[in-house]
C-alpha atoms as a PDB file:
ATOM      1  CA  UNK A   1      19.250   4.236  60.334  1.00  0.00           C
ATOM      2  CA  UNK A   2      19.800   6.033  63.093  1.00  0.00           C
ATOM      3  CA  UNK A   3      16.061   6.214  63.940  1.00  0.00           C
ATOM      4  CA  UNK A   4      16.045   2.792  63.876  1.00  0.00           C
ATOM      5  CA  UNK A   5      18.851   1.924  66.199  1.00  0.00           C
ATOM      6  CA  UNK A   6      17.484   4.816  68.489  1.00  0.00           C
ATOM      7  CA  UNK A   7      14.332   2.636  68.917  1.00  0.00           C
ATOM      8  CA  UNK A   8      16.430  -0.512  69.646  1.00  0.00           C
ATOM      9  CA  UNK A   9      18.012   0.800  72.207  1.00  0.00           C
ATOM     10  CA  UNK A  10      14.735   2.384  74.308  1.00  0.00           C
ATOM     11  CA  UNK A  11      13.193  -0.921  73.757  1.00  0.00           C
ATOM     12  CA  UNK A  12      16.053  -2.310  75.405  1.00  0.00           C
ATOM     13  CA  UNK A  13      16.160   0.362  77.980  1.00  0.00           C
ATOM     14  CA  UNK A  14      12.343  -0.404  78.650  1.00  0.00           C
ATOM     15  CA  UNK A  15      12.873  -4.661  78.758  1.00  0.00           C
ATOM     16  CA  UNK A  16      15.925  -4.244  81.166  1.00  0.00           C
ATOM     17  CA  UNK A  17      14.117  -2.075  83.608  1.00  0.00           C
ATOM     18  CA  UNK A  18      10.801  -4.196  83.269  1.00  0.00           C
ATOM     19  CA  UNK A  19      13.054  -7.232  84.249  1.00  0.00           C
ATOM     20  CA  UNK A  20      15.112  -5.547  87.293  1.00  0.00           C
ATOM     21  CA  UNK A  21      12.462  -4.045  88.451  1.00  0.00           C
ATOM     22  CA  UNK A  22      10.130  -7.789  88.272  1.00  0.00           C
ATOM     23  CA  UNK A  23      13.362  -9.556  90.107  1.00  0.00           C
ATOM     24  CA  UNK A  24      13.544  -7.016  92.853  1.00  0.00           C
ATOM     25  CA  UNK A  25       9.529  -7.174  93.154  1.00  0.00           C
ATOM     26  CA  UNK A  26       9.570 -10.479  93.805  1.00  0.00           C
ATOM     27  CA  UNK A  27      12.326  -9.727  96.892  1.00  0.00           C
ATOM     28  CA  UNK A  28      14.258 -13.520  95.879  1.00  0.00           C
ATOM     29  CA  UNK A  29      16.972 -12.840  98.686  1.00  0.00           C
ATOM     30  CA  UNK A  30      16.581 -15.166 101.786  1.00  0.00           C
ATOM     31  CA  UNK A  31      17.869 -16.815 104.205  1.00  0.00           C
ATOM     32  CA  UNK A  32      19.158 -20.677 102.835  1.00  0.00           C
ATOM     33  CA  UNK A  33      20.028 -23.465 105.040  1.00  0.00           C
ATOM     34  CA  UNK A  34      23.163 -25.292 104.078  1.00  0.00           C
ATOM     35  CA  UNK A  35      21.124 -28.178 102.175  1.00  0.00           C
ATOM     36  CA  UNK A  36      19.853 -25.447 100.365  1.00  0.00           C
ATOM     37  CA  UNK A  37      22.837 -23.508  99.939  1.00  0.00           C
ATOM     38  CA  UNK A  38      24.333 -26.601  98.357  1.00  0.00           C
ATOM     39  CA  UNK A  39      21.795 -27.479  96.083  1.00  0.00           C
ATOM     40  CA  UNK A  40      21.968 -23.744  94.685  1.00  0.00           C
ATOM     41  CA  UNK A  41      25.658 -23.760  94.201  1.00  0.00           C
ATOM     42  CA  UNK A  42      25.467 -27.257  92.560  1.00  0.00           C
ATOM     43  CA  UNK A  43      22.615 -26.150  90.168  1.00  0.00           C
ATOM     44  CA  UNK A  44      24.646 -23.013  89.289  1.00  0.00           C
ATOM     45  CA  UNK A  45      28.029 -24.966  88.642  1.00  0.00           C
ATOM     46  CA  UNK A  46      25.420 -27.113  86.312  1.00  0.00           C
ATOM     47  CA  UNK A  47      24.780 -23.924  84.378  1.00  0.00           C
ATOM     48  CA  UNK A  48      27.940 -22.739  84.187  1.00  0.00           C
ATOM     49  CA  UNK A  49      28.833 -25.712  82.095  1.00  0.00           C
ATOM     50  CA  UNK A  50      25.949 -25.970  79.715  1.00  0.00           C
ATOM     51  CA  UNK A  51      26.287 -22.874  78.683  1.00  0.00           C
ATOM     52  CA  UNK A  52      28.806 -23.951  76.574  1.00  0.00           C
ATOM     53  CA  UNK A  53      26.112 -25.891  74.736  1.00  0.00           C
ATOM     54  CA  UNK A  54      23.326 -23.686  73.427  1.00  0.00           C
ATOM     55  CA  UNK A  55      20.543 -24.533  70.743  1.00  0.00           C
ATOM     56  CA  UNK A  56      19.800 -22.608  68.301  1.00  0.00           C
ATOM     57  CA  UNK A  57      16.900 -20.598  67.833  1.00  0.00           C
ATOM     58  CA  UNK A  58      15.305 -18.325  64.468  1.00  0.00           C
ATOM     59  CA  UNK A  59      16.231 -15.253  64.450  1.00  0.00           C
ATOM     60  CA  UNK A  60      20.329 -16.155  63.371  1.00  0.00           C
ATOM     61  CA  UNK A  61      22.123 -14.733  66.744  1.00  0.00           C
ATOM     62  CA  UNK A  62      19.575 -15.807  68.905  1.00  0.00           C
ATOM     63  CA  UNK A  63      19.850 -19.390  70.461  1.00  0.00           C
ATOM     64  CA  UNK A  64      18.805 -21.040  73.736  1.00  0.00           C
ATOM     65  CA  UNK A  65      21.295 -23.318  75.814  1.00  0.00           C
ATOM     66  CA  UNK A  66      20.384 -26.670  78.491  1.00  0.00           C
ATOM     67  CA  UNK A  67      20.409 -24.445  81.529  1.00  0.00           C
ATOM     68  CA  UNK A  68      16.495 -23.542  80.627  1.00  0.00           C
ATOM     69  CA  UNK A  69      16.071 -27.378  81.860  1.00  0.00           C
ATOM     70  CA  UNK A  70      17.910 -26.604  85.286  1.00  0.00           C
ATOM     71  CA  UNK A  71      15.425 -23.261  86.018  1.00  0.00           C
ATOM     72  CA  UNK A  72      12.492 -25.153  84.840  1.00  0.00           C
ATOM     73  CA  UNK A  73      13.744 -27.915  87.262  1.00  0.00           C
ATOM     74  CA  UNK A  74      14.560 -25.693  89.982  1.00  0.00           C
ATOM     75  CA  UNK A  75      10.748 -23.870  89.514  1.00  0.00           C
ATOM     76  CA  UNK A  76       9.234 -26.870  89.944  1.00  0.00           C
ATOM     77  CA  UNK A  77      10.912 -28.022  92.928  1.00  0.00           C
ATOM     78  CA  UNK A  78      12.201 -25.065  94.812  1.00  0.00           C
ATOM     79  CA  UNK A  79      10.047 -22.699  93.405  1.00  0.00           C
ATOM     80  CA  UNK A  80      10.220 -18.582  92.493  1.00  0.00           C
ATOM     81  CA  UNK A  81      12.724 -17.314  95.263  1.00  0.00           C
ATOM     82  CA  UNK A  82      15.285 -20.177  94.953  1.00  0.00           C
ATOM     83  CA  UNK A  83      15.859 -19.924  90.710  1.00  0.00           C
ATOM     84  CA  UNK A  84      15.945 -16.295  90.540  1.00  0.00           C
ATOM     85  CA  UNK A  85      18.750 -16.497  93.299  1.00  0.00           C
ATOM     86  CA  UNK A  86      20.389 -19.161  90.882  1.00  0.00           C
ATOM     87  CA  UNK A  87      19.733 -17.076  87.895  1.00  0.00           C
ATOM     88  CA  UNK A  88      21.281 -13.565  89.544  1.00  0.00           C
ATOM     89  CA  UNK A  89      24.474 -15.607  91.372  1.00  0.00           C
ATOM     90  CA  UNK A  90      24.766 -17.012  87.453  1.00  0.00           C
ATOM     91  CA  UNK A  91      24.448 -13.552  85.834  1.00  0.00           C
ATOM     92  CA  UNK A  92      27.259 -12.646  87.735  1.00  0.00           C
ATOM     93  CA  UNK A  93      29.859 -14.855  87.429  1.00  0.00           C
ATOM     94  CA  UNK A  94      28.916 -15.082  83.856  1.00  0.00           C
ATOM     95  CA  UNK A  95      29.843 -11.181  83.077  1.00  0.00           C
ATOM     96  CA  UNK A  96      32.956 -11.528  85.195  1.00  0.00           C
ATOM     97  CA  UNK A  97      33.956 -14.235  83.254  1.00  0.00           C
ATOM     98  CA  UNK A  98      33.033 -12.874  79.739  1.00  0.00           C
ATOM     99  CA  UNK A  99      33.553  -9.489  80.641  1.00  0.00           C
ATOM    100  CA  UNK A 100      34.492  -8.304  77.258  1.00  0.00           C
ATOM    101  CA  UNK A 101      30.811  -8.645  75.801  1.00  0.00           C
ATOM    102  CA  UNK A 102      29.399  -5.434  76.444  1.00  0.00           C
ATOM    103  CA  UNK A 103      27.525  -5.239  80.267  1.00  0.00           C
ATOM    104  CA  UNK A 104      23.964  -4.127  78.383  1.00  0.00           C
ATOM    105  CA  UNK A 105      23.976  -7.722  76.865  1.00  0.00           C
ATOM    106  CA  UNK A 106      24.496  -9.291  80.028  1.00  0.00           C
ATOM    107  CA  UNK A 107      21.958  -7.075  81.679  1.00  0.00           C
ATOM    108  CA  UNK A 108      19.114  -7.322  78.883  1.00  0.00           C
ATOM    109  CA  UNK A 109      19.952 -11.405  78.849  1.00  0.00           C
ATOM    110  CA  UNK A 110      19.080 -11.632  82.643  1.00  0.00           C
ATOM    111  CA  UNK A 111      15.862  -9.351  82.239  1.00  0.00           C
ATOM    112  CA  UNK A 112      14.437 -11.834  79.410  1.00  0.00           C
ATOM    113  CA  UNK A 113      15.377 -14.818  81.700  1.00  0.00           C
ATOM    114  CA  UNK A 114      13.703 -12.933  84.875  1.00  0.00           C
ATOM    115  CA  UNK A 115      10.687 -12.511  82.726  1.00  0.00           C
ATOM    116  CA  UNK A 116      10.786 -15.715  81.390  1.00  0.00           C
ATOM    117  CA  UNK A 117      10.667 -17.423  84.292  1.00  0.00           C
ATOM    118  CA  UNK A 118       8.558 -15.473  86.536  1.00  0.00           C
ATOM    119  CA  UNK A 119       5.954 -16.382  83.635  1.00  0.00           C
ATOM    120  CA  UNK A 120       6.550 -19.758  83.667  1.00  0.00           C
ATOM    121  CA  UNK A 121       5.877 -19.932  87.481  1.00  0.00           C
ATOM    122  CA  UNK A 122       2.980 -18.470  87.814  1.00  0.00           C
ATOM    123  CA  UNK A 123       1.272 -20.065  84.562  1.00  0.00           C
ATOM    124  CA  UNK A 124       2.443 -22.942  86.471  1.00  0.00           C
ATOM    125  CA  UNK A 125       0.791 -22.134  89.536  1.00  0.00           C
ATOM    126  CA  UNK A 126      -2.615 -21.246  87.740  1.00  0.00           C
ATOM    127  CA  UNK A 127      -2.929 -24.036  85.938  1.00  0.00           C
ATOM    128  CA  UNK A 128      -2.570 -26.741  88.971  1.00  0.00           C
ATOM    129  CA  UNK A 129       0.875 -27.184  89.492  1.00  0.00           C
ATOM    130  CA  UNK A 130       2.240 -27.908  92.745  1.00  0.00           C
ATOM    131  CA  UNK A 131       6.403 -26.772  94.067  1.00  0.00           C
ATOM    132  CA  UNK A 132       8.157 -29.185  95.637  1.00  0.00           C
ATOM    133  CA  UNK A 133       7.998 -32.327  93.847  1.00  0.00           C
ATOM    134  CA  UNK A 134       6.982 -33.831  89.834  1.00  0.00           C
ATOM    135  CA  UNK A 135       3.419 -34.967  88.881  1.00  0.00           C
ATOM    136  CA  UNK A 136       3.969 -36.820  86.023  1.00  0.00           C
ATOM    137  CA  UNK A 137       0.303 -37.764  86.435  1.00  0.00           C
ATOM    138  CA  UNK A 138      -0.850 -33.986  85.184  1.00  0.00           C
ATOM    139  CA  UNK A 139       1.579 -33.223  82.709  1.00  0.00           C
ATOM    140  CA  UNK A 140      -0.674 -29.967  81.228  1.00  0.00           C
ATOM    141  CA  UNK A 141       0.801 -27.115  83.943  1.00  0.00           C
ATOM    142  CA  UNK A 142       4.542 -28.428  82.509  1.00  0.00           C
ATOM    143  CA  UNK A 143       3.540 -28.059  79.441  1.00  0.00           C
ATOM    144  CA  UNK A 144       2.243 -24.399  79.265  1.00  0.00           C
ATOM    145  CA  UNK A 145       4.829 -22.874  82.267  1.00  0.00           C
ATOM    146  CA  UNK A 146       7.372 -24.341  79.330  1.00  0.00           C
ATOM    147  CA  UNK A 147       5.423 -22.748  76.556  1.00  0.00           C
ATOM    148  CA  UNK A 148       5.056 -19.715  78.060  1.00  0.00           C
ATOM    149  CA  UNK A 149       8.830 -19.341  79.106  1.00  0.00           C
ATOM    150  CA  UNK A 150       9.485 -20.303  75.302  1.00  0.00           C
ATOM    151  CA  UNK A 151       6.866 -17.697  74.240  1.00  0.00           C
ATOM    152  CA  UNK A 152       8.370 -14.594  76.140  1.00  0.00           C
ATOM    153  CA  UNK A 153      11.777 -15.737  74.626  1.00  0.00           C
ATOM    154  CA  UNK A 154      10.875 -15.492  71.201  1.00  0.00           C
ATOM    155  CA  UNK A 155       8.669 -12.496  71.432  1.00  0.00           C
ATOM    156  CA  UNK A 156      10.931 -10.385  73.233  1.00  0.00           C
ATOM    157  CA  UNK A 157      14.175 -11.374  71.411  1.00  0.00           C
ATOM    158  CA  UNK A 158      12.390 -11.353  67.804  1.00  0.00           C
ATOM    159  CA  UNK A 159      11.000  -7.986  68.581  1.00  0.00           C
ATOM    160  CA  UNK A 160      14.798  -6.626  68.995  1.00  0.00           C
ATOM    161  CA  UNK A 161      15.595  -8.149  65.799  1.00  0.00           C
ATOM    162  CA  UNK A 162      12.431  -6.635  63.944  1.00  0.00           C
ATOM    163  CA  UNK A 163      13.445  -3.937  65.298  1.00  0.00           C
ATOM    164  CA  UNK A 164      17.072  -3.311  64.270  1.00  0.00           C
ATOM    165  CA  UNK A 165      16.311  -5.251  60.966  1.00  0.00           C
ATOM    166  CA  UNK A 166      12.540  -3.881  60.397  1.00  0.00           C
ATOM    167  CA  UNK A 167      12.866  -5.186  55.923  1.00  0.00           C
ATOM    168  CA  UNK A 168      13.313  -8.934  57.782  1.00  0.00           C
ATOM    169  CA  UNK A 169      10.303  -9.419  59.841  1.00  0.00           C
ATOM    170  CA  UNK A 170       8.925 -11.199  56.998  1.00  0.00           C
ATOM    171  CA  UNK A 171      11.752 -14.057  56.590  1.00  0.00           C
ATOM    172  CA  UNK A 172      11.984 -13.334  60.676  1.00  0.00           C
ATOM    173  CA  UNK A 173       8.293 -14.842  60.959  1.00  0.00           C
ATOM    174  CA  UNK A 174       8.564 -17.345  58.116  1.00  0.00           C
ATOM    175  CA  UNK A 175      11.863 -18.501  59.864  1.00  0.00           C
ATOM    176  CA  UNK A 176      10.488 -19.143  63.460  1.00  0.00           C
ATOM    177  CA  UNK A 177       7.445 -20.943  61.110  1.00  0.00           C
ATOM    178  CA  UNK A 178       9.545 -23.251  59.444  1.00  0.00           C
ATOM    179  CA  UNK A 179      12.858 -24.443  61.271  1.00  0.00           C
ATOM    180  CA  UNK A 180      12.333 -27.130  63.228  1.00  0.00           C
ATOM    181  CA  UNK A 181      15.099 -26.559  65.893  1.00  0.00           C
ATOM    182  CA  UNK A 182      12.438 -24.416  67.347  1.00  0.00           C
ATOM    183  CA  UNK A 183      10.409 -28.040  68.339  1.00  0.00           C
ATOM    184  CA  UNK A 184      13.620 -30.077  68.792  1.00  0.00           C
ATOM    185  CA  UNK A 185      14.604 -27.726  71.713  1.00  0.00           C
ATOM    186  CA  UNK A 186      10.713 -27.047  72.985  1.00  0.00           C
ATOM    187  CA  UNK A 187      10.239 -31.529  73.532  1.00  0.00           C
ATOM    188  CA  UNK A 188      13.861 -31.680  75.008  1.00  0.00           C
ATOM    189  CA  UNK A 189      13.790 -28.858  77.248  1.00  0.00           C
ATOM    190  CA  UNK A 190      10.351 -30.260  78.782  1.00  0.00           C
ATOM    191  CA  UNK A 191      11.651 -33.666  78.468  1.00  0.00           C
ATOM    192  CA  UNK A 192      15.345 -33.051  80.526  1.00  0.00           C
ATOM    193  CA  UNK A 193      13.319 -30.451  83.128  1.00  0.00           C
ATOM    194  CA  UNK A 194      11.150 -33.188  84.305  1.00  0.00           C
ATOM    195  CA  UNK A 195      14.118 -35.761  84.331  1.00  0.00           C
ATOM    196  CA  UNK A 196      16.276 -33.401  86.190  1.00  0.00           C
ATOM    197  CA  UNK A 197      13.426 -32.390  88.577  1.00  0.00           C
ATOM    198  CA  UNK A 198      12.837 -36.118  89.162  1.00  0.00           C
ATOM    199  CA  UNK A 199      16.291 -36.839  89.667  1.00  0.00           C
ATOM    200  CA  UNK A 200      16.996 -34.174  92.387  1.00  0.00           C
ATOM    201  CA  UNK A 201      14.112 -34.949  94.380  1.00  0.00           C
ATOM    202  CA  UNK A 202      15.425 -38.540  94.470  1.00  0.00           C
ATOM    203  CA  UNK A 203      18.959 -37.939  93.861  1.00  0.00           C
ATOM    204  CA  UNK A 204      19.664 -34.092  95.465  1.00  0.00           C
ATOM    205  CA  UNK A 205      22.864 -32.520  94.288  1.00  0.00           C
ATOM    206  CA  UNK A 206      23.917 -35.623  92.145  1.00  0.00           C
ATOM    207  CA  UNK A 207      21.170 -35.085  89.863  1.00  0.00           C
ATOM    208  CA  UNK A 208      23.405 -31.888  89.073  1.00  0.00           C
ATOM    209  CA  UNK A 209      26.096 -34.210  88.271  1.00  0.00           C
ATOM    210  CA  UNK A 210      24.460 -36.652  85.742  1.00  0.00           C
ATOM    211  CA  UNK A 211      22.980 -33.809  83.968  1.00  0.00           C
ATOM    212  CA  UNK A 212      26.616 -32.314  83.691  1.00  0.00           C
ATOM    213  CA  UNK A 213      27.695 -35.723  82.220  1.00  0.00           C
ATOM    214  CA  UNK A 214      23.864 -36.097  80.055  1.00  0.00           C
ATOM    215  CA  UNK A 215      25.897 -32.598  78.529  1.00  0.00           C
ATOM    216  CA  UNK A 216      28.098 -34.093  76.558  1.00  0.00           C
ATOM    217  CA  UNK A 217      25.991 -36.942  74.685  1.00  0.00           C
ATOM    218  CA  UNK A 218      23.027 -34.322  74.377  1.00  0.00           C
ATOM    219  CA  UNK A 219      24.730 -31.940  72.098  1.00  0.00           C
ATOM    220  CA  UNK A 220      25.768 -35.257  69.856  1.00  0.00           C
ATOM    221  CA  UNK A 221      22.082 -36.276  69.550  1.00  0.00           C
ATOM    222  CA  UNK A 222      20.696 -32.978  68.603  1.00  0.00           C
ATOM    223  CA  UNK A 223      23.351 -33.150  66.078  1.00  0.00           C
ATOM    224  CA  UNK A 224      22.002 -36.322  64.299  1.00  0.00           C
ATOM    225  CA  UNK A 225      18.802 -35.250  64.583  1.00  0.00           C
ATOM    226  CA  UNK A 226      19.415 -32.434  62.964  1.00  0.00           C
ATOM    227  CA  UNK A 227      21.380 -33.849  60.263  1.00  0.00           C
ATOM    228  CA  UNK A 228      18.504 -36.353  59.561  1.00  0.00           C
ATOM    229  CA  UNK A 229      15.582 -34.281  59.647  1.00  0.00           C
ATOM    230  CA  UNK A 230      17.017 -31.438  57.551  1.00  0.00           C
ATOM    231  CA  UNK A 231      17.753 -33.403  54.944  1.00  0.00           C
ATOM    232  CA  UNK A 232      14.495 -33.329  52.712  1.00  0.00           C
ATOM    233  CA  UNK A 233      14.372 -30.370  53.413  1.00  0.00           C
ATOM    234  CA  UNK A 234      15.646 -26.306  51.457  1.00  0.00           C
ATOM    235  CA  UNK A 235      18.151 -24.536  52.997  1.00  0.00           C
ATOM    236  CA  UNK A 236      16.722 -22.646  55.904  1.00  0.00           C
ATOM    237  CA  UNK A 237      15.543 -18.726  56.116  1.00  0.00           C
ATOM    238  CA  UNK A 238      18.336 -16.943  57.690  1.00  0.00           C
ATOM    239  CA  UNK A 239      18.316 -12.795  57.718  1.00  0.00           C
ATOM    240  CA  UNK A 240      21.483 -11.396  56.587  1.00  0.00           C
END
């Protein structure tokens, strides 16, 4: 047992440092103009509030909430520099206010969402796409940034859970195979990132303030979605 949690907690150790060290690589800190400055603070009071919403994801603990729309958004548009600034001025005010979960969480959470999307940009870039506005002519580079920054998610989350549960990996695997949350959240994620990203080109900061009220219908239609869907269907694998 205690082997096992010792290897948890280096792979941790490892991610967190991988992620820091990616985010100060990439040197995000610059100097906004006001527009921008606004548009930042607008995106991350948009986050703020979805975060109440998040969707789950296999393994049980793990989950993924709306703000993945508002990076994705924000990568297309403003590109690398401007969501990792959103991201770290998020991370903050986050673990002030839910400073009782413990600050390793909070700091291994904002190295998976550094690597996350630092891989989605520059899968985006490879494959075609263009920062600063949405081609929904050439929808393949939204596609794969997206399924990359889902793709780093799972792996690097269900590799901590393999890790401190190593008898699960089976159900683990068979889980991620099966539940269909997994697709629900991939379509709407790509789906509300290109909306949003359409929006504030056309729209600006009060394409942060439909999304905030899109929040509180969106968690009501993933609901009957998931009610009808699951029906036909056996109870899902969960790891104890």
């Amino acid at each position: 047992m205690r082997d096992i949690k010792k290897s948890a907690n280096i792979y941790l150790t490892i991610i967190s440092i991988i992620g820091c060290t990616c985010f100060l690589f990439m040197k995000p800190f610059q100097i906004n103009t006001a527009h921008e400055t606004v548009i930042i603070f607008a995106l991350i009071g948009s986050i703020l509030l979805l975060n109440h919403y998040t969707i789950p994801l296999p393994p049980e603990g793990n989950s993924i909430s709306m703000d993945s729309a508002i990076y994705l958004a924000s990568l297309y548009l403003f590109g690398l520099d401007h969501t990792l600034q959103v991201l770290f001025i998020n991370a903050v005010i986050y673990a002030i206010y839910k400073w009782k979960i413990a600050w390793w969480k909070h700091l291994f959470n904002f190295s998976i969402y550094n690597l996350m999307i630092i891989s989605a940009y520059y899968v985006f870039i490879y494959t075609g796409g263009k920062i600063g506005t949405i081609y929904a002519i050439n929808l393949s580079p939204y596609i794969l940034s997206l399924s990359i920054y889902f793709i780093v998610n799972m792996l690097l989350i269900n590799y901590y859970f393999s890790l401190k549960q190593p008898d699960g990996t089976a159900s683990l695997f068979s889980g991620i195979i099966k539940d269909k949350t997994f697709l629900v959240s991939y379509f709407s994620t790509l789906l509300l990132s290109i909306m949003l990203g359409i929006l504030l080109n056309q729209q600006g900061i009060l394409a942060a303030f439909y999304l905030s009220v899109w929040r509180f219908f969106y968690p009501l239609l993933l609901i009957s979605i998931f009610s009808y869907s699951r029906k036909p269907l056996t109870r899902p694998t969960k790891i104890s």
